[in-house]
N, C-alpha and C. Protein backbone atom coordinates (compact mmCIF):
# COMPACT_ATOMS: atom_id res chain seq x y z
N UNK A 1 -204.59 61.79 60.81
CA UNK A 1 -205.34 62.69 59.95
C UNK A 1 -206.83 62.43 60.11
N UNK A 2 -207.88 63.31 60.02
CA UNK A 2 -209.48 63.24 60.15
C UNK A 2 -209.65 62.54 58.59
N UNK A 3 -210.80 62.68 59.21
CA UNK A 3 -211.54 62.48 57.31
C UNK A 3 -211.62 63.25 56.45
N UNK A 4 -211.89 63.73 56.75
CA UNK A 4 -212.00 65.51 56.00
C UNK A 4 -210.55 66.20 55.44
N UNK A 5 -209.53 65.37 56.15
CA UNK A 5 -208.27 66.10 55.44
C UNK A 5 -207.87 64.69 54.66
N UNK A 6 -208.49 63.69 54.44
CA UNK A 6 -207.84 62.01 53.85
C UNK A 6 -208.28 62.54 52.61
N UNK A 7 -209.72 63.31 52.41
CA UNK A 7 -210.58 63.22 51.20
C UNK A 7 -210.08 63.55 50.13
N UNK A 8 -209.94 63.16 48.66
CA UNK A 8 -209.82 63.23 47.41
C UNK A 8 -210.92 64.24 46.42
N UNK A 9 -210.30 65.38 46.00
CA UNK A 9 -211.47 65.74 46.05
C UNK A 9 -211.33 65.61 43.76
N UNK A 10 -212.08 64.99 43.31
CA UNK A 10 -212.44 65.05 41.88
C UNK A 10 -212.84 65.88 41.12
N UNK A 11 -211.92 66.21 40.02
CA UNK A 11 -212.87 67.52 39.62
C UNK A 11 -212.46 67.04 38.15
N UNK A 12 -212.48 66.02 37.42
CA UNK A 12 -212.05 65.40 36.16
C UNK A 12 -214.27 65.04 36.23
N UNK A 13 -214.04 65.13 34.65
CA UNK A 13 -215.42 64.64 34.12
C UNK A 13 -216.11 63.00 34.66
N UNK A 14 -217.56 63.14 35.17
CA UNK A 14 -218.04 62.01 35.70
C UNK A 14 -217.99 61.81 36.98
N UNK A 15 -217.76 61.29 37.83
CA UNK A 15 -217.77 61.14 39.25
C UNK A 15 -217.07 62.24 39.77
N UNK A 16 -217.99 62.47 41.11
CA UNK A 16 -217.66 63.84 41.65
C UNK A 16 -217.57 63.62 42.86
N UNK A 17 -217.06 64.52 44.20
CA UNK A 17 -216.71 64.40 45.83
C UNK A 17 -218.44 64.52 46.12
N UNK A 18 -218.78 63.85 47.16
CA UNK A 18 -220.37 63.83 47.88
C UNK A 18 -220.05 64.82 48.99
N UNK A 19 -220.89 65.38 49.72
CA UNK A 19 -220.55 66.14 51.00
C UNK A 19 -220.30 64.92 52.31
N UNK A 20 -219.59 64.66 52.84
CA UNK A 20 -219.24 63.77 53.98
C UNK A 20 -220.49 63.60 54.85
N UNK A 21 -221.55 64.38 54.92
CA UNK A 21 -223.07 64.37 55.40
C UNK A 21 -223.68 63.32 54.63
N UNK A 22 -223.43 63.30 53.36
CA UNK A 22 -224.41 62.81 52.19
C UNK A 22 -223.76 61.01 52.51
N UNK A 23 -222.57 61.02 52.85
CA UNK A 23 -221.85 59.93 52.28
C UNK A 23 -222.40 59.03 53.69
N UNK A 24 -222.51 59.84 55.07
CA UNK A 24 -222.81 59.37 56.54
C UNK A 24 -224.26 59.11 56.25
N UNK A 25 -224.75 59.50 55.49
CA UNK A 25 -226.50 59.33 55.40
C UNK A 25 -226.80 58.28 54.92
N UNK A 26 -225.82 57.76 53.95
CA UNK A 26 -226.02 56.60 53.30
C UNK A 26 -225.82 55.31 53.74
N UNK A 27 -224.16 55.62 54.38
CA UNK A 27 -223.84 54.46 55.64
C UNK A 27 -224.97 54.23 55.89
N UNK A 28 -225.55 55.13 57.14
CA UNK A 28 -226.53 54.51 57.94
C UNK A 28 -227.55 53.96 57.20
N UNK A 29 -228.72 54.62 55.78
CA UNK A 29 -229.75 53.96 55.74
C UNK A 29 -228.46 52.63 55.04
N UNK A 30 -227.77 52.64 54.87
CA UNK A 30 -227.50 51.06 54.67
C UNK A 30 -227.93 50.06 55.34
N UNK A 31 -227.10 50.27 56.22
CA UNK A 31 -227.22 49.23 57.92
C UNK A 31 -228.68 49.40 58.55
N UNK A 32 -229.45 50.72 58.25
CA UNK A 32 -231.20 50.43 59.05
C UNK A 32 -231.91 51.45 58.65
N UNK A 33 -232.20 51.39 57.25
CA UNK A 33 -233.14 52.13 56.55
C UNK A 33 -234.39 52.90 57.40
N UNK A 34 -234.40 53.77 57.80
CA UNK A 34 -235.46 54.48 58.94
C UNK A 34 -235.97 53.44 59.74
N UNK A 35 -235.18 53.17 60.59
CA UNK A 35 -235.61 52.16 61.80
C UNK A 35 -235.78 51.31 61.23
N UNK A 36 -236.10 50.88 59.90
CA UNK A 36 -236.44 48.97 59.64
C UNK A 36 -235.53 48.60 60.18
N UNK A 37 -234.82 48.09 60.14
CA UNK A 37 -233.43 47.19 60.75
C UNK A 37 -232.64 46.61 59.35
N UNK A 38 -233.07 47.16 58.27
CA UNK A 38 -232.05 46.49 56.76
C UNK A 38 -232.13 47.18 56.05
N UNK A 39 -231.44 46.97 55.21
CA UNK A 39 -231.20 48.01 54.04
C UNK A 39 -232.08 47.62 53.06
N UNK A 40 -232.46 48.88 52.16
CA UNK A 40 -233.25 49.12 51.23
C UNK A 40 -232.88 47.61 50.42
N UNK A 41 -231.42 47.14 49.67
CA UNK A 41 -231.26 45.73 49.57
C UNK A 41 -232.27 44.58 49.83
N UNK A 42 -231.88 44.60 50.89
CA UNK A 42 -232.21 43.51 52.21
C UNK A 42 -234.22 43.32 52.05
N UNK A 43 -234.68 44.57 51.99
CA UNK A 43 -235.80 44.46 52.48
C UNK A 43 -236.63 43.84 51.37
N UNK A 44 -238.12 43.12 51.56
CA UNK A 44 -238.77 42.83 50.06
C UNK A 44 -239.80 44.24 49.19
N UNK A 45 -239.59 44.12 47.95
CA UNK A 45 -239.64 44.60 47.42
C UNK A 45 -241.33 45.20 47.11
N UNK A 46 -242.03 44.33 48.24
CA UNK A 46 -243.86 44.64 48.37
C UNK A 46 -243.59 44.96 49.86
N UNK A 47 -242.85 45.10 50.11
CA UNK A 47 -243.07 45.82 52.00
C UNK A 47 -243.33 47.34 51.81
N UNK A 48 -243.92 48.32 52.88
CA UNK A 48 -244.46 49.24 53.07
C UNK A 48 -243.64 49.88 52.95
N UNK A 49 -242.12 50.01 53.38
CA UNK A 49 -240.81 50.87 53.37
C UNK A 49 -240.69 51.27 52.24
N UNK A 50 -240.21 50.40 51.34
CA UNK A 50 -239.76 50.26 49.92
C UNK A 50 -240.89 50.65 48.74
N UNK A 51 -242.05 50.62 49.29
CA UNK A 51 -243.29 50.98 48.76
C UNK A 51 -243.19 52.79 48.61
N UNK A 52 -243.22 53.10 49.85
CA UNK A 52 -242.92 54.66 50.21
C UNK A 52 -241.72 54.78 49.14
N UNK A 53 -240.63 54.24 49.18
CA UNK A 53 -239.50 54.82 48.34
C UNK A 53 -239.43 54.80 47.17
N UNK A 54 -240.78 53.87 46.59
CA UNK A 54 -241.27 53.67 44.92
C UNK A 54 -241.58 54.87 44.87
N UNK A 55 -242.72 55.46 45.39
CA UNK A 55 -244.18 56.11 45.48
C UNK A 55 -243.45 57.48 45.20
N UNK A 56 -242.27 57.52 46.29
CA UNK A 56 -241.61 59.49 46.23
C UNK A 56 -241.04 59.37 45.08
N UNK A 57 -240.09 58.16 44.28
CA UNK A 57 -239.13 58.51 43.10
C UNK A 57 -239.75 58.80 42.42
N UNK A 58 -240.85 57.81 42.31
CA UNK A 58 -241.89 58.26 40.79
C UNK A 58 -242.40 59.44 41.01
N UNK A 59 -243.29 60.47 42.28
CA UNK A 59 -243.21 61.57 42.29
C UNK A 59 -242.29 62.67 41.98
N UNK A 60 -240.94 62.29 42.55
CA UNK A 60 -239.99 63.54 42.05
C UNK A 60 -239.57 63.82 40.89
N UNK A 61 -239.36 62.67 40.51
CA UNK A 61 -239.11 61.75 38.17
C UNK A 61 -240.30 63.13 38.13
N UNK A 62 -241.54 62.60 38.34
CA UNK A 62 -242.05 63.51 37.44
C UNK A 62 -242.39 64.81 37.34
N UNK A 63 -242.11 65.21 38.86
CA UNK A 63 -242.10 66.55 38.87
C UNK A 63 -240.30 66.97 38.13
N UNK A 64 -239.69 66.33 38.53
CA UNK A 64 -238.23 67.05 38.15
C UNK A 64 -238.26 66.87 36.71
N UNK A 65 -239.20 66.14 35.48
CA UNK A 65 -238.94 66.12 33.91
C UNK A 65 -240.46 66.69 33.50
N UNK A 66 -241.12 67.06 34.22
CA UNK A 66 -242.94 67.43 33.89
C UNK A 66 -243.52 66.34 33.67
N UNK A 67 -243.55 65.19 33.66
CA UNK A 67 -244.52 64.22 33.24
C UNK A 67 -245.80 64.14 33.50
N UNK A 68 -246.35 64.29 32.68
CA UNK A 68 -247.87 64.85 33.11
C UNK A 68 -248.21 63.29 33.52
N UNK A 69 -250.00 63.46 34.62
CA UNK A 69 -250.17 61.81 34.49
C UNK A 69 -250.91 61.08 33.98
N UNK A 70 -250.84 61.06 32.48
CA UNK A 70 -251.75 60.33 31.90
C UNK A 70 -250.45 59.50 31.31
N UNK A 71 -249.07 59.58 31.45
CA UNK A 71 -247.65 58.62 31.50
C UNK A 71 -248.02 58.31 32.42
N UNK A 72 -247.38 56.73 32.03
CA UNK A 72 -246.87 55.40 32.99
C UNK A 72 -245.32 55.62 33.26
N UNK A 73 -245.06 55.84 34.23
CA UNK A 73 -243.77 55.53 34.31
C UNK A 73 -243.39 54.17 35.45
């Protein structure tokens, strides 16, 4: 059987099926987060990578709830 016919698909409240794209995207940045060679985990937490991945959440947080910026988030 493929993968695609193994899959479980959830439809009860709370956890839900990911698209098999979403789930392969993750594998990988596991094992080598855009070419670093480690995972978001792995890497320290003042490196330039992980810096970038502060910098966008806090951008999207506040565009996706309005937070104007005179909040700290």
């Amino acid at each position: 059987m493929s993968l695609l016919s193994d899959r479980v698909f959830n439809f009860s409240a709370g956890p839900s099926t990911l698209p098999v794209e979403v789930l392969e995207q993750a594998r990988d940045d596991l094992l080598n987060y855009k070419g670093t060679g480690m995972s978001v985990m792995e890497m320290s937490h003042r490196s330039k990578a992980f810096d970038e991945i502060i910098t966008s959440a806090e951008a999207h947080f506040r565009e996706l709830l309005h937070v104007p910026s005179n909040y700290r988030v």
